[in-house]
Protein backbone atom coordinates (compact mmCIF):
# COMPACT_ATOMS: atom_id res chain seq x y z
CA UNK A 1 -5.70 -1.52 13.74
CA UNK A 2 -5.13 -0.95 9.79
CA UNK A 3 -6.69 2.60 10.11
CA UNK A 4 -4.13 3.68 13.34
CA UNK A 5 -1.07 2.06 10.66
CA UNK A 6 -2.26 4.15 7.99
CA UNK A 7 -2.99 7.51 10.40
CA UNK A 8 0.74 6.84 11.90
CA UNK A 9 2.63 6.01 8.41
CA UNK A 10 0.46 8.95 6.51
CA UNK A 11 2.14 11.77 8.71
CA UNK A 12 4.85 13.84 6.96
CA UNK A 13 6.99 14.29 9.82
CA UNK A 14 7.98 10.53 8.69
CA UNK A 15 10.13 12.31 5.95
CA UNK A 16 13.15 13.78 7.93
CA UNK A 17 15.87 11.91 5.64
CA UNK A 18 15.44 10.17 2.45
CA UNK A 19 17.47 6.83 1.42
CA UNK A 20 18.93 6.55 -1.74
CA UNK A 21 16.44 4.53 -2.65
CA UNK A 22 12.89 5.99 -1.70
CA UNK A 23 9.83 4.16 -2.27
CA UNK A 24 7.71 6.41 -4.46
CA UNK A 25 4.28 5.39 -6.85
CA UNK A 26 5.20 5.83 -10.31
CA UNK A 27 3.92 2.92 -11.45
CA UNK A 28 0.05 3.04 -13.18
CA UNK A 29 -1.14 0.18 -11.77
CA UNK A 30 -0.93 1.83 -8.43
CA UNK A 31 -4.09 3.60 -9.74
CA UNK A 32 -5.79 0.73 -11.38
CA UNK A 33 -8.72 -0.57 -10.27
CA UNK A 34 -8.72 -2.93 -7.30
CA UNK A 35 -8.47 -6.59 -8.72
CA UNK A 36 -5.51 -5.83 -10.72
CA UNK A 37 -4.27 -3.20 -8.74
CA UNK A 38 -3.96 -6.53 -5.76
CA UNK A 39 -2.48 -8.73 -8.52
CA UNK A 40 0.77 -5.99 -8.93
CA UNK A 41 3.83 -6.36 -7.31
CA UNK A 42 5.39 -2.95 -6.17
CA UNK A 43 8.95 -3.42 -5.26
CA UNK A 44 11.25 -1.30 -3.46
CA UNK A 45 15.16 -1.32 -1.62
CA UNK A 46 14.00 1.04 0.95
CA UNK A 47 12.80 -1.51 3.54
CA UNK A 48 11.88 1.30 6.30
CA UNK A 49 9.61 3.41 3.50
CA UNK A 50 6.73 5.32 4.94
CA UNK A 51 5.35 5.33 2.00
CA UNK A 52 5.40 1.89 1.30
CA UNK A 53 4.01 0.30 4.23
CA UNK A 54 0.75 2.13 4.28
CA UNK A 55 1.01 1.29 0.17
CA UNK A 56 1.24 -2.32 1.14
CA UNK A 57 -1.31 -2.49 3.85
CA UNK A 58 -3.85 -0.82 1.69
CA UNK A 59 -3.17 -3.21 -1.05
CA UNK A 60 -3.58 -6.21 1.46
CA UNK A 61 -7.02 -4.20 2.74
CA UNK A 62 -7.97 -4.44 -0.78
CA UNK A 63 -7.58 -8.13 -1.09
CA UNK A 64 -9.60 -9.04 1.63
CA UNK A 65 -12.36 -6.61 1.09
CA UNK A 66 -12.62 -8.31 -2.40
CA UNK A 67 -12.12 -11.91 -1.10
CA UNK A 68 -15.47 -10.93 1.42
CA UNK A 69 -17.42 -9.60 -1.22
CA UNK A 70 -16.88 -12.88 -3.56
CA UNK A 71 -17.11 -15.13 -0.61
CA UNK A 72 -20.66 -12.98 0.15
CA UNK A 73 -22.09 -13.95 -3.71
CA UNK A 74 -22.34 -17.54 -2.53
């Protein structure tokens, strides 16, 4: 189900009108690696962003991938 949100939120025909305020990545930690990149909070005023859904459901992805592999070391 994540990987038919990301397909449907990826497409650029989502971009027909932009809000004032867009979602877009500026911030670094956006491409940090995964345990701090999880730890960041990305905020935003546009709450129907395309961009920042797929942004937030790949962060959460990246949280539980890294909870299962600690939770696997025991």
């Amino acid at each position: 189900m994540a990987h038919k949100t990301l397909e449907y939120f990826e497409n650029d025909e989502q971009d027909i009108d932009k809000p004032a305020y867009a979602f877009e990545i500026s911030q670094a930690a956006a491409f940090a690696p995964a345990k701090e990149f999880i730890k960041e909070k990305f905020e935003t005023k546009d709450s129907s962003s395309h961009i920042m859904k797929p942004f937030a459901c790949t962060k959460d992805l990246s949280a539980f991938i890294l909870l299962i592999k600690i939770q696997m070391r025991w």
